[in-house]
N, C-alpha and C. Protein backbone atom coordinates (compact mmCIF):
# COMPACT_ATOMS: atom_id res chain seq x y z
N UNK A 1 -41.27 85.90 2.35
CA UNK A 1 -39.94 86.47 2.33
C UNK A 1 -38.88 85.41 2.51
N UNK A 2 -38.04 86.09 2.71
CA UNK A 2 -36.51 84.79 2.81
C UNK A 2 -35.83 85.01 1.82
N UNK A 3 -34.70 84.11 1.92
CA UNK A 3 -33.73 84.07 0.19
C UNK A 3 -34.48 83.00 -0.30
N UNK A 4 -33.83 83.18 -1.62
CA UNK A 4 -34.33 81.96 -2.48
C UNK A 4 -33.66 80.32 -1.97
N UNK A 5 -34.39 79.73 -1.72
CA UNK A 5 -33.49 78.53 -1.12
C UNK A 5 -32.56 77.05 -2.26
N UNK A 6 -32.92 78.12 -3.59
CA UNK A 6 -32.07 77.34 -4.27
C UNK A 6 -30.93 77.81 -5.04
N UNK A 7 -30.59 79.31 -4.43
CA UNK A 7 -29.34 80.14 -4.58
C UNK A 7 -28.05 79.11 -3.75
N UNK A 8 -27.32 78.63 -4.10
CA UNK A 8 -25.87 78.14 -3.26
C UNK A 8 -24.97 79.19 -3.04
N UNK A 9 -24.45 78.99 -2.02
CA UNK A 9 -22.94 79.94 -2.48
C UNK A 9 -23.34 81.29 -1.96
N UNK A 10 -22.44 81.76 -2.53
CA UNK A 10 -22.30 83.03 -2.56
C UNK A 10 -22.66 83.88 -3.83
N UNK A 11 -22.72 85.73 -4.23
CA UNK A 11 -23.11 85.64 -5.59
C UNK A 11 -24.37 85.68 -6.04
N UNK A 12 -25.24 87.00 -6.29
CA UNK A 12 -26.71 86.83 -7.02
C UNK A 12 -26.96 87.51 -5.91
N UNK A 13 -26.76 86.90 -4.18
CA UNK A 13 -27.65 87.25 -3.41
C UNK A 13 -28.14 88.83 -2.96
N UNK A 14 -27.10 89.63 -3.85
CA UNK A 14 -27.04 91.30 -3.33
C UNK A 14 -28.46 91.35 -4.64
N UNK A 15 -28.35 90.96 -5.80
CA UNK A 15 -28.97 91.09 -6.68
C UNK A 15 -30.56 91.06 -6.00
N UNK A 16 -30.92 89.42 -5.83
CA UNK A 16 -31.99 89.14 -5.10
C UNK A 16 -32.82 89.81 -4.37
N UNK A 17 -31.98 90.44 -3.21
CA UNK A 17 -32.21 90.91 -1.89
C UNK A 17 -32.83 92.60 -2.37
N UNK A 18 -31.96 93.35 -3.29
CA UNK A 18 -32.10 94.84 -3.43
C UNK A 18 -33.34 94.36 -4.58
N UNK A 19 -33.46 93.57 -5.53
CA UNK A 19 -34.57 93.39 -6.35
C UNK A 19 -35.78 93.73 -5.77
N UNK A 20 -36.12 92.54 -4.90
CA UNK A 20 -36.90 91.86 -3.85
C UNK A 20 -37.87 93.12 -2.99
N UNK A 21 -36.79 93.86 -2.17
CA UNK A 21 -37.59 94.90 -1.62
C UNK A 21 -37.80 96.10 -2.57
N UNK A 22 -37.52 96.22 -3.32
CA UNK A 22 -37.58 97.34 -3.92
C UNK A 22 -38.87 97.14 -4.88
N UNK A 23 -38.86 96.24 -5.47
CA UNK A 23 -40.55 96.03 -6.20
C UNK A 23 -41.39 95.21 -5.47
N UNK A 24 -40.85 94.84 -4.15
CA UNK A 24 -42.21 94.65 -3.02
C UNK A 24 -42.75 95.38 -2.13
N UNK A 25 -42.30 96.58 -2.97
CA UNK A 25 -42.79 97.83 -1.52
C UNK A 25 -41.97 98.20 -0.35
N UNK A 26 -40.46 97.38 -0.51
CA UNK A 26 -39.81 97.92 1.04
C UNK A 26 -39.15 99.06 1.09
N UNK A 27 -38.47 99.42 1.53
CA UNK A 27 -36.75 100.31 1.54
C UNK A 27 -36.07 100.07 2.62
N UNK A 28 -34.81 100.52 2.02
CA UNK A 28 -33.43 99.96 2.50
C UNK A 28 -33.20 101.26 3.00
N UNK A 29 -32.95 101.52 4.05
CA UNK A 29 -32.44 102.41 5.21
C UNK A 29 -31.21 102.91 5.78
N UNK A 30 -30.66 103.48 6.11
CA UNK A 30 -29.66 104.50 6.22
C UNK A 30 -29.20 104.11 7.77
N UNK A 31 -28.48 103.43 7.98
CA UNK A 31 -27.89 103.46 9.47
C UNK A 31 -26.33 104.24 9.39
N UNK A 32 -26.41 105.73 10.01
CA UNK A 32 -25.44 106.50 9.45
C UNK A 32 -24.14 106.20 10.12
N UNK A 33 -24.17 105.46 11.33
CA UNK A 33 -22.93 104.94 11.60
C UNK A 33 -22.32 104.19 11.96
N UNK A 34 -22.98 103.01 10.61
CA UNK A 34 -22.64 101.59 10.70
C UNK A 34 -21.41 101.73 9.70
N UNK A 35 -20.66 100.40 9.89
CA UNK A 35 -19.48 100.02 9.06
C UNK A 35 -19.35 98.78 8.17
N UNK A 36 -19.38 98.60 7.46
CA UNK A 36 -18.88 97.47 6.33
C UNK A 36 -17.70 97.31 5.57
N UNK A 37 -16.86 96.31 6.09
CA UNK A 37 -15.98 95.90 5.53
C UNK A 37 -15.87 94.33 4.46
N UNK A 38 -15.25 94.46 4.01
CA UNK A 38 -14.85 93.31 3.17
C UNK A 38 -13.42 92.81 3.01
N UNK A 39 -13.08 91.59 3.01
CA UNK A 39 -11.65 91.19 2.86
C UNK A 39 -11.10 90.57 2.07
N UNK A 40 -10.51 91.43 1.05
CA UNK A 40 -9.85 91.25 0.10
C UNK A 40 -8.77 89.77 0.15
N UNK A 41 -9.03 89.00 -0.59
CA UNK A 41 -8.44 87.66 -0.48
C UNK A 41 -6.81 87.77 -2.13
N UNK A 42 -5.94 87.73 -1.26
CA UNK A 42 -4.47 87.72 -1.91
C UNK A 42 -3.70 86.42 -1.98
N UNK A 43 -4.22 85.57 -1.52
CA UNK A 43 -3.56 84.52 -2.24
C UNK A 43 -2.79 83.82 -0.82
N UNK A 44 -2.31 84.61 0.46
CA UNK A 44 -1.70 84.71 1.20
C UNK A 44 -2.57 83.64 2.15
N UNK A 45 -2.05 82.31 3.24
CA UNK A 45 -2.60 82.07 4.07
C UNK A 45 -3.03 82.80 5.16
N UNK A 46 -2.97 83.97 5.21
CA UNK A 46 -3.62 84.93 6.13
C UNK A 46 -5.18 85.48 5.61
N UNK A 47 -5.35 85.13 4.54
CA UNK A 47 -6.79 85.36 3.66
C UNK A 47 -7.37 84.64 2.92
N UNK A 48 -6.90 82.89 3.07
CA UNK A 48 -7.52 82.23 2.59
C UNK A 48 -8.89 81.85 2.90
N UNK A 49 -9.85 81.79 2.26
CA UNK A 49 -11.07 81.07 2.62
C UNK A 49 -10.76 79.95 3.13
N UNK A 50 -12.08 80.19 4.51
CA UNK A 50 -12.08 78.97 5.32
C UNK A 50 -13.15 78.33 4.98
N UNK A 51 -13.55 78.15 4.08
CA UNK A 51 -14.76 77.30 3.46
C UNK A 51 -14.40 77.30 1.96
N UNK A 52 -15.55 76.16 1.92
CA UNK A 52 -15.29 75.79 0.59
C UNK A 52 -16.40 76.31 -0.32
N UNK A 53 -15.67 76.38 -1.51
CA UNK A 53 -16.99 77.27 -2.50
C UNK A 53 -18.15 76.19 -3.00
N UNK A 54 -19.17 76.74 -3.25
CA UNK A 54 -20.24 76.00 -3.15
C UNK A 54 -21.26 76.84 -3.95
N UNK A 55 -21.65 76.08 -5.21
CA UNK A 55 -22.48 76.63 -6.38
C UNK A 55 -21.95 77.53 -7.11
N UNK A 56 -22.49 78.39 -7.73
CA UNK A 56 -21.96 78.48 -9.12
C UNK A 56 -22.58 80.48 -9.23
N UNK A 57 -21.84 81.06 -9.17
CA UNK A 57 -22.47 82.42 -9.14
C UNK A 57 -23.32 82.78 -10.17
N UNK A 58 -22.86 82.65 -11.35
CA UNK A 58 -23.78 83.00 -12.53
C UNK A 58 -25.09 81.93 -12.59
N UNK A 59 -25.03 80.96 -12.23
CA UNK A 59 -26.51 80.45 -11.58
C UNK A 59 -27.31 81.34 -10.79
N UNK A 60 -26.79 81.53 -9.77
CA UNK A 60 -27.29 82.68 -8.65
C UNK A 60 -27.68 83.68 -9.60
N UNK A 61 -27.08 84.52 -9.94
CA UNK A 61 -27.27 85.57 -10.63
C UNK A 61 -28.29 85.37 -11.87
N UNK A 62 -28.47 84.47 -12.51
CA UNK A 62 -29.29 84.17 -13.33
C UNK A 62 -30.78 83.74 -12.88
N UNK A 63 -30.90 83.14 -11.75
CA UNK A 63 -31.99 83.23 -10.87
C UNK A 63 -32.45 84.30 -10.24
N UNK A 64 -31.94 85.33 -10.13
CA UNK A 64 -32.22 86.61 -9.25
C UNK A 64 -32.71 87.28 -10.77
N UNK A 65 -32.52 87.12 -11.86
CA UNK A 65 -32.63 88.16 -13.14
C UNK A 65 -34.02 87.69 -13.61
N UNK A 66 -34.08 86.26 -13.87
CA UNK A 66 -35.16 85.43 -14.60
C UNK A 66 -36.20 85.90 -13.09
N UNK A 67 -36.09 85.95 -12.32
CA UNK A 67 -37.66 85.64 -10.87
C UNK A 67 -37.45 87.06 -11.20
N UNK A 68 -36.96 88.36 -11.37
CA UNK A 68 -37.58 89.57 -10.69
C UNK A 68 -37.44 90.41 -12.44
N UNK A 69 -36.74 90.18 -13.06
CA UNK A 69 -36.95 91.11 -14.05
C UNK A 69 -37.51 91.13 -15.46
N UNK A 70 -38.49 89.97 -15.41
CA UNK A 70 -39.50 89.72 -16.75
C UNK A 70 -39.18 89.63 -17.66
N UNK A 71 -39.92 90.12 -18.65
CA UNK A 71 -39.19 90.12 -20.07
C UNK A 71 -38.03 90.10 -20.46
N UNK A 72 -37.28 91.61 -19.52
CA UNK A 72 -36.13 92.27 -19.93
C UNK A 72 -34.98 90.99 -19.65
N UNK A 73 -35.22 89.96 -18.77
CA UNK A 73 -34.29 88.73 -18.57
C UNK A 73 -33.52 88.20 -19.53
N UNK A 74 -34.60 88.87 -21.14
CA UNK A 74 -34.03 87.95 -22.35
C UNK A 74 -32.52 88.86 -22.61
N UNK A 75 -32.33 89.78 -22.01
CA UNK A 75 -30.90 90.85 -22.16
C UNK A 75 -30.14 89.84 -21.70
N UNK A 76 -30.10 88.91 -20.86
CA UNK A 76 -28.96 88.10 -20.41
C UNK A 76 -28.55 87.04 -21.48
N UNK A 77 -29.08 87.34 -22.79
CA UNK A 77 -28.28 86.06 -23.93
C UNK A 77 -27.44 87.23 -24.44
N UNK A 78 -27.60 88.23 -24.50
CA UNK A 78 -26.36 89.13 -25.27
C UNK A 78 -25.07 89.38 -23.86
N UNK A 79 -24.82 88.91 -23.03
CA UNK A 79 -23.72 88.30 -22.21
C UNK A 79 -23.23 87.24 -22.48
N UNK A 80 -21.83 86.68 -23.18
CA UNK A 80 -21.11 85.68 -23.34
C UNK A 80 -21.35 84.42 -22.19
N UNK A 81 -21.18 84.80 -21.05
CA UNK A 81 -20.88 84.14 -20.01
C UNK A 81 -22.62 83.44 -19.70
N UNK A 82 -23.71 84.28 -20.28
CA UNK A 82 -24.66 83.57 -20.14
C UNK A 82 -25.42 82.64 -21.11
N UNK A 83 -25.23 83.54 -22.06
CA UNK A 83 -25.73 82.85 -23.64
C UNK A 83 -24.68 81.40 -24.10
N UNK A 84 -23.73 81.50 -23.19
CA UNK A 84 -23.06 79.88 -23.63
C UNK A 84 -23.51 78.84 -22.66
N UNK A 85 -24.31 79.54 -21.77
CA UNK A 85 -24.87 77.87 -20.92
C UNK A 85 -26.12 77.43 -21.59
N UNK A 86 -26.61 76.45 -21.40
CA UNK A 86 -27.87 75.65 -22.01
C UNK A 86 -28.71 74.80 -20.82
N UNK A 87 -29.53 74.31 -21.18
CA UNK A 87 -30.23 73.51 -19.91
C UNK A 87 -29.53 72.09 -20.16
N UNK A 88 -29.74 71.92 -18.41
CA UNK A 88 -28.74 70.59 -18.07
C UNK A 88 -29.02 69.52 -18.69
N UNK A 89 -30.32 69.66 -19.89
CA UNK A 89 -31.09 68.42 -20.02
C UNK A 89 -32.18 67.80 -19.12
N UNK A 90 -33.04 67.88 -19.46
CA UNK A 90 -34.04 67.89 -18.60
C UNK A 90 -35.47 69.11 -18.93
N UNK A 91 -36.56 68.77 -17.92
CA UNK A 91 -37.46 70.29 -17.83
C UNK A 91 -37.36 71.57 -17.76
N UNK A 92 -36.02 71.31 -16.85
CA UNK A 92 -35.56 72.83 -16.04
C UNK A 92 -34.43 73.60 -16.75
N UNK A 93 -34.52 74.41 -16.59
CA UNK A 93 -33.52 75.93 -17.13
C UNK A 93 -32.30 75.38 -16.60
N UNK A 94 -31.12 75.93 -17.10
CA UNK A 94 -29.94 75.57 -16.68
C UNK A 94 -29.59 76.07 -15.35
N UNK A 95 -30.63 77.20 -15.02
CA UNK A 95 -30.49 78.19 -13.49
C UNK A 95 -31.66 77.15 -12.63
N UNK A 96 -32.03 76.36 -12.99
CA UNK A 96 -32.84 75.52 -12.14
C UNK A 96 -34.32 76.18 -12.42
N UNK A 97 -35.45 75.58 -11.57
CA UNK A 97 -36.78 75.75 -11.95
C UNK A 97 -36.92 76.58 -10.84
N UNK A 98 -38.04 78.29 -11.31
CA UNK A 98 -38.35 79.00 -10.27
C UNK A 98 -39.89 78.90 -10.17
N UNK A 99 -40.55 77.62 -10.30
CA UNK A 99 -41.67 77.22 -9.96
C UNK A 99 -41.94 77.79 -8.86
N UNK A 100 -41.39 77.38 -7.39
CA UNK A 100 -41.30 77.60 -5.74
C UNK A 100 -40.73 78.80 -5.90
N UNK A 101 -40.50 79.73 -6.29
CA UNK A 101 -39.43 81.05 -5.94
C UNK A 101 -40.62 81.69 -4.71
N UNK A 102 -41.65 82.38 -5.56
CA UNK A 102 -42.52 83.04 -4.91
C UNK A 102 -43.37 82.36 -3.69
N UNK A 103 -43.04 80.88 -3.22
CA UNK A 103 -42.98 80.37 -1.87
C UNK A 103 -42.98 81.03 -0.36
């Protein structure tokens, strides 16, 4: 178990995570009175990120698609945003190598 440790950033990881248990046999559970928020970022120094961004989401996301959803992965060339990347040159996929995923 774990995340994938070559996801950066932020991005993919909701993908990953709900993939992950769901065709490994887990479930995701109902805590009826928990809260989740999120904070909408406006541009305003009162909501700026205090960190810096780091990796590349559609990487992420392209790693979470290629490790858990097989075949059907090849649906991600009829997306613009994916079918225009290529490999960096080299062995590896442009989403990096998921040799180690299942680690």
């Amino acid at each position: 178990g774990g995340y994938d440790k070559e996801m950066l950033g932020w991005g993919g990881e909701n993908l990953d995570q709900s993939l992950r248990v769901w065709l490994c046999g887990g479930e995701i559970m109902m805590a009826s009175h928990s809260q989740v928020a999120h904070m909408w970022r406006d541009g305003s120094q009162k909501t700026a990120a205090r960190y810096h961004h780091v990796g590349d989401t559609q990487r992420n996301r392209a790693r979470a698609i290629f490790a858990w959803y097989g075949e059907f992965a090849d649906k991600l060339k009829d997306y613009p945003s994916f079918a225009s990347r290529g490999p960096p040159g080299g062995d590896n996929p442009w989403y990096g190598d998921l040799g180690g995923f299942n680690e």
